[in-house]
Protein backbone atom coordinates (compact mmCIF):
# COMPACT_ATOMS: atom_id res chain seq x y z
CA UNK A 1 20.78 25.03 -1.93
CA UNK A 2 19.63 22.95 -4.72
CA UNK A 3 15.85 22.36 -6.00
CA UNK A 4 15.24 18.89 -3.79
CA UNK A 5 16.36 21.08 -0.84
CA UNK A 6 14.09 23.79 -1.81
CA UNK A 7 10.99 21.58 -2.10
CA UNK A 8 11.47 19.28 1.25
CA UNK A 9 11.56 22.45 2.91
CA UNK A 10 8.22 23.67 1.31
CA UNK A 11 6.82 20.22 1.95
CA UNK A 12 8.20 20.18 5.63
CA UNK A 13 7.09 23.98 6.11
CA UNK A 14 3.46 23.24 4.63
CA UNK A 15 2.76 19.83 6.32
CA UNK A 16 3.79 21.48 10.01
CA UNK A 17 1.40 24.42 9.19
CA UNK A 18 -1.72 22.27 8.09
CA UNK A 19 -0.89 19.34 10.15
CA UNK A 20 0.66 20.76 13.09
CA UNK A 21 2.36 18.19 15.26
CA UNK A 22 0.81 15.53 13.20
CA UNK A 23 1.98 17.03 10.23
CA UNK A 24 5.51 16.83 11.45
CA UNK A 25 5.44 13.12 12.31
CA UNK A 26 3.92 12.63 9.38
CA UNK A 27 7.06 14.00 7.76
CA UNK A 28 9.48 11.78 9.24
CA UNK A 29 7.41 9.02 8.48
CA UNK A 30 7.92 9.94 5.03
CA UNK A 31 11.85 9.69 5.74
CA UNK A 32 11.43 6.33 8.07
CA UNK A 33 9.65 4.40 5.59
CA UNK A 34 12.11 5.42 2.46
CA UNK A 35 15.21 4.64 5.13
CA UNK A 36 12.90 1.12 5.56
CA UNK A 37 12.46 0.87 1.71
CA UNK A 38 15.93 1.40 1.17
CA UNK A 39 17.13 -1.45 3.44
CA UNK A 40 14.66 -3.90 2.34
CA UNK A 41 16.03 -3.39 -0.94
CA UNK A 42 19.87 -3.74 0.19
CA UNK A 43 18.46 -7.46 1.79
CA UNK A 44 16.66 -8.53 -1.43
CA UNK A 45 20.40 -8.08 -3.30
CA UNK A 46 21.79 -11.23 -0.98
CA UNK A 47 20.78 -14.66 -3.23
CA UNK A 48 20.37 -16.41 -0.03
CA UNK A 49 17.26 -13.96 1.28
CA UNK A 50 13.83 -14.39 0.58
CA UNK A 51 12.58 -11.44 -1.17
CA UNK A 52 9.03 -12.11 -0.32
CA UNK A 53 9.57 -12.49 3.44
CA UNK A 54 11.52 -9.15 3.60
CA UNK A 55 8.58 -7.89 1.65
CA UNK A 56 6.37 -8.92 4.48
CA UNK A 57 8.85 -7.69 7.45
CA UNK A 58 9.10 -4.40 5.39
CA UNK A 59 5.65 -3.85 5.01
CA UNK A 60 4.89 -4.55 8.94
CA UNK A 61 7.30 -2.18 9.73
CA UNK A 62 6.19 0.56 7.26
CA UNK A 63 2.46 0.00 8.43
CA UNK A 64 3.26 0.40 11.98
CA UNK A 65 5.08 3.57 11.52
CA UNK A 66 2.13 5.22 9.50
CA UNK A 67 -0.61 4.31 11.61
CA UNK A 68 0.96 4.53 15.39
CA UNK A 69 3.53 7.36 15.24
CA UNK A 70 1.34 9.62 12.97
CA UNK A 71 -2.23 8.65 14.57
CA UNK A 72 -0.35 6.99 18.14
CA UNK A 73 -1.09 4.03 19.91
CA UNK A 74 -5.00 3.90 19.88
CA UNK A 75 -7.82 0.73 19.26
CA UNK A 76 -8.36 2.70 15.57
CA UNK A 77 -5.12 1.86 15.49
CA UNK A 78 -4.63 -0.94 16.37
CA UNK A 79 -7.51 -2.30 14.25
CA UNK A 80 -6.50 -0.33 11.22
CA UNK A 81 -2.78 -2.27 11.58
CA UNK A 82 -4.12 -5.47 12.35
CA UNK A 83 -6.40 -5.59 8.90
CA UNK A 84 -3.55 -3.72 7.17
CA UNK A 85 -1.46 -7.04 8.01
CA UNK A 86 -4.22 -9.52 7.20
CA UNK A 87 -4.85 -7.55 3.69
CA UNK A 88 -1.14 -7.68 2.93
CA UNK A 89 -0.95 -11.27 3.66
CA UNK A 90 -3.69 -12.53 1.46
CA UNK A 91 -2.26 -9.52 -0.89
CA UNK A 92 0.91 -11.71 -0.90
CA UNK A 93 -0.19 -14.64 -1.54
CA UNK A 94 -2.22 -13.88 -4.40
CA UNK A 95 0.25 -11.60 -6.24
CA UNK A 96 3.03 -14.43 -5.55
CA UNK A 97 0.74 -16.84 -7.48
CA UNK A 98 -0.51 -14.25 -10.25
CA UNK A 99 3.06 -13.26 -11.61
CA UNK A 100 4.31 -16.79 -11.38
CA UNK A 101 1.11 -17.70 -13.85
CA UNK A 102 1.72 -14.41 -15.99
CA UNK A 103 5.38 -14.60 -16.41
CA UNK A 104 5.55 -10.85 -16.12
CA UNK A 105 9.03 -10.65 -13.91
CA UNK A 106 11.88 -9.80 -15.43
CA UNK A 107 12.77 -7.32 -18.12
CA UNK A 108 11.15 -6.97 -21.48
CA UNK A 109 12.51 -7.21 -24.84
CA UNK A 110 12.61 -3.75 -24.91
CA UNK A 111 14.99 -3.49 -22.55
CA UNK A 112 17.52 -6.19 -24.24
CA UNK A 113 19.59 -3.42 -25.54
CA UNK A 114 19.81 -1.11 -22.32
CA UNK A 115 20.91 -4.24 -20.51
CA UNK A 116 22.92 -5.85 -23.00
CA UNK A 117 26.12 -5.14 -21.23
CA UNK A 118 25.52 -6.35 -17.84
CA UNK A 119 25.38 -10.20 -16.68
CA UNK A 120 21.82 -11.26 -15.89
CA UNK A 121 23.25 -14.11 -13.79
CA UNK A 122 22.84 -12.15 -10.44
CA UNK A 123 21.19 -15.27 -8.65
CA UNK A 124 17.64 -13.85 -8.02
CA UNK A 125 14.46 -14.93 -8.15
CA UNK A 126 13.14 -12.20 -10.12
CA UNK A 127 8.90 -13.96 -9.73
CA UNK A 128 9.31 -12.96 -6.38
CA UNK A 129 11.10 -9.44 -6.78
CA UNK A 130 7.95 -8.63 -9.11
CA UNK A 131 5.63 -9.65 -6.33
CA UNK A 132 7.60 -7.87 -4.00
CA UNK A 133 7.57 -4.71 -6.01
CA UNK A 134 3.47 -5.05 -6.08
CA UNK A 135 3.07 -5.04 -2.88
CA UNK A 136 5.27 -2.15 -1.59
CA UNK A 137 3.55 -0.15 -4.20
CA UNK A 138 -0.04 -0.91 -2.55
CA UNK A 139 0.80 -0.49 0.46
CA UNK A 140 0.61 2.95 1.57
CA UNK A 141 -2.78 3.06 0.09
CA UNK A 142 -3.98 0.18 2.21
CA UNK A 143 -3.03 1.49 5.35
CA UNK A 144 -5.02 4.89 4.75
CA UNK A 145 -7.81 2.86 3.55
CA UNK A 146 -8.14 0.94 6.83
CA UNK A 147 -7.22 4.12 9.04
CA UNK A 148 -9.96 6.04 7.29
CA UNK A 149 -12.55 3.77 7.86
CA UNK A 150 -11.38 2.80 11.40
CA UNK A 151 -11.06 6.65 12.48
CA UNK A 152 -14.87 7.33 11.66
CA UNK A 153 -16.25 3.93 13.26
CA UNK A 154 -14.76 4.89 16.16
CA UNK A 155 -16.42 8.10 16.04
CA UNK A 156 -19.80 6.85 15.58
CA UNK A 157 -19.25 4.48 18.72
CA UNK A 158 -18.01 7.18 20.84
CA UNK A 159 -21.05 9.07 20.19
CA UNK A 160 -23.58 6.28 20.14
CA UNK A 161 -23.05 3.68 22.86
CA UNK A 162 -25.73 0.98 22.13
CA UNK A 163 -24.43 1.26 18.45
CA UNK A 164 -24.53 -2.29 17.43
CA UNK A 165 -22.11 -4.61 16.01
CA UNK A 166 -23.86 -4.61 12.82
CA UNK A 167 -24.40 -0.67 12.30
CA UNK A 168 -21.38 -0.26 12.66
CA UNK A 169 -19.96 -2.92 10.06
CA UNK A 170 -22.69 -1.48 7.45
CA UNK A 171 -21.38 2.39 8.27
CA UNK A 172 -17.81 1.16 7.79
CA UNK A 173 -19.15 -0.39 4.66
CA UNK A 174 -20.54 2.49 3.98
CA UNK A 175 -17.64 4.86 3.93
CA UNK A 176 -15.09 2.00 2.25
CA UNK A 177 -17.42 2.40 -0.90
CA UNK A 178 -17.17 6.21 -0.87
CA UNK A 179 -12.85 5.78 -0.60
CA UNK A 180 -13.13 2.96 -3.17
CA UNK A 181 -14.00 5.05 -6.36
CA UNK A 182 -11.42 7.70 -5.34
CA UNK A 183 -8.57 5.65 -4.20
CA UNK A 184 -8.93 3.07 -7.65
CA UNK A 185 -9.02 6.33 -9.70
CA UNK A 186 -6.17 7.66 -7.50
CA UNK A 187 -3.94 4.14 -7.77
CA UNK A 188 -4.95 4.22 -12.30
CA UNK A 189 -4.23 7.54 -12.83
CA UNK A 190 -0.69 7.44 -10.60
CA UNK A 191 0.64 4.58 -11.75
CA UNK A 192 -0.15 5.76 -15.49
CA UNK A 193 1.26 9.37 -14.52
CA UNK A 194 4.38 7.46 -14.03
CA UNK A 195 4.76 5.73 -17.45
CA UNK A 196 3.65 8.38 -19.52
CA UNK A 197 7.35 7.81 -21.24
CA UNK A 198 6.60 4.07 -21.54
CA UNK A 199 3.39 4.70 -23.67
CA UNK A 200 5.53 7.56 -25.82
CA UNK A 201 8.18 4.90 -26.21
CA UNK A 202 5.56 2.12 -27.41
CA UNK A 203 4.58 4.85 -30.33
CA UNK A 204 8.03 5.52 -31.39
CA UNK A 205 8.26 1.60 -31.91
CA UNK A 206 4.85 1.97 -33.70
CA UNK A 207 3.50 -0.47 -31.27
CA UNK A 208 -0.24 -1.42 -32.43
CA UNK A 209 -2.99 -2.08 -29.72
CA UNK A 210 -2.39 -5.61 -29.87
CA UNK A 211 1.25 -5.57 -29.29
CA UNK A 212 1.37 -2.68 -26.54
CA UNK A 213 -1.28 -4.68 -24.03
CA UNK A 214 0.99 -8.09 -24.62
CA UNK A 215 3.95 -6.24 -23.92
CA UNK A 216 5.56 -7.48 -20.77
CA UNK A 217 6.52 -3.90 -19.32
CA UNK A 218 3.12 -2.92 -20.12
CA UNK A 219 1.60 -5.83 -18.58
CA UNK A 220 3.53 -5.72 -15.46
CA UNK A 221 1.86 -1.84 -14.97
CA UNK A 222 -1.48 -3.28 -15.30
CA UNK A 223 -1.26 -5.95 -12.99
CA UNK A 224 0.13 -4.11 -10.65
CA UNK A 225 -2.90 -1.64 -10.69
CA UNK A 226 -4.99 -4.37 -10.70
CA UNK A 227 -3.93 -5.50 -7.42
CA UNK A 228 -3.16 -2.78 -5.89
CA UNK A 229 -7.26 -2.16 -6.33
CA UNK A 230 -8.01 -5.74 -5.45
CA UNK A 231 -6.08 -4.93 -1.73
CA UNK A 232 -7.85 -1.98 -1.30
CA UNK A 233 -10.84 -3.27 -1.72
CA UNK A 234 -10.06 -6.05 0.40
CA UNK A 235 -9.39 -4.25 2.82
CA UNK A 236 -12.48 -2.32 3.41
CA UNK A 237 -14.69 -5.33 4.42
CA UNK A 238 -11.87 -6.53 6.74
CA UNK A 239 -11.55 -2.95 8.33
CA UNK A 240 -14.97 -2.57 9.02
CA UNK A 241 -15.97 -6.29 10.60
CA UNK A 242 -12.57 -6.29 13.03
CA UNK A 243 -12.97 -2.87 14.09
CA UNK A 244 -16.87 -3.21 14.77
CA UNK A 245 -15.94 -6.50 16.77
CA UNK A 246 -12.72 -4.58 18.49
CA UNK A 247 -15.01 -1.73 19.83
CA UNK A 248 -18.25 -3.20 20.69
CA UNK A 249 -16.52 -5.62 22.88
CA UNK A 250 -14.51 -3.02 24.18
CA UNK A 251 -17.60 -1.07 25.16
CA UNK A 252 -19.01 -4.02 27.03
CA UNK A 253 -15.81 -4.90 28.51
CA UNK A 254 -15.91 -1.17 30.04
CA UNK A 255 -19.44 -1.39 31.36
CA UNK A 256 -18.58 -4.48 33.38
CA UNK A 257 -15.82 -3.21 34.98
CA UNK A 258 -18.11 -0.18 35.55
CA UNK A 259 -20.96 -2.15 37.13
């Protein structure tokens, strides 16, 4: 039994003894969405694919599986998918445009030597791999934005019936500013965990300043933190107006078929 048997069996052990049965399907979500990761990545290798629209399909299909097998089919839901979708759209859009304008796909001179045995002439667009890349990385942290806004709003309705449309958009509001700070500190301080090597490699080149923020590797790390806290912040005004509208109208919808 090696060590990455060891620790999925810790993980798996700990999550069903928190979590209970939602810590188990929130297990094999973990293994669904790398099994989806993994195949959007075996599509984006065909030239004749568009990396962005697997990007798109990929994400659907990852957001679905974290928000209705872990929290099942329910309107917080529901709601929490539907803005995750919208967010990842615009998300999409913009990031398509920002690393076309920054020229930040591809590989950086740093990397000339690694790669200076392999043909580059693979036939990909490599602007929208980079965008592609962006937004799988932000989206994980989207969906439990818009789940943990959804799952509270809901709450407050439940308990307060004449709640109105725009009490509940403010108390959304409310709590999306609270997961803000902690989720932009959580997105910097993971995606910087993760290149610790790249900044020890920029000081072994004696990089200055200057020459470490223009670097292109570096560059692509900031942008994508960046945007990954533009799309959750995005998504927290989104979240909170659709899922005030989904439930108030829902309420009323009941009470007519009540009367």
């Amino acid at each position: 039994m090696n060590v990455l048997t060891v620790l999925t069996l810790i993980l798996f052990i700990l999550m069903v003894a928190i979590g209970g049965k939602k810590g188990a399907r929130s297990f094999a979500v973990l293994f669904l969405n790398f099994i989806i990761l993994f195949a959007s990545i075996v599509f984006m290798t065909n030239p004749d694919a568009n990396p962005l629209v697997i990007t798109f399909f990929a994400c659907t299909l990852i957001a679905a599986a974290t928000l209705f097998i872990i929290n099942e089919w329910s309107s917080k839901s529901i709601t929490a998918f539907v803005s995750t979708m919208i967010t990842i759209s615009l998300l999409l859009l913009f990031i398509s445009f920002m690393t076309s304008q920054t020229m930040i796909q591809g590989f950086g001179e740093e990397e000339i030597e690694e790669l200076g045995a392999f043909s580059l002439l693979i036939g990909l667009d490599f602007t929208q791999i980079a965008a592609s890349v962006i937004v799988m990385s932000t989206i994980g942290a989207i969906a439990d934005t818009a789940i943990s806004i959804a799952s509270p709003m809901q709450e407050l309705q439940r308990q307060h019936r004449e709640t109105s449309i725009k009490r509940l958009f403010l108390f959304g509001m409310k709590i999306g500013r609270d997961i803000l700070g902690t989720n932009a500190n959580t997105l910097f301080f993971a995606f910087f965990g993760g290149q610790l090597a790249l900044l020890i490699w920029f000081k072994d080149l004696s990089y200055s300043l200057g020459d470490m923020v223009n670097a292109k590797v570096f560059a692509n790390e900031m942008i994508t933190i960046f945007c990954a806290g533009i799309g959750v912040a995005l998504i927290i005004p989104i979240t909170a107006i659709l899922t005030a509208l989904h439930l108030v109208r829902d309420d009323r919808k009941k009470k007519t078929r009540n009367q």
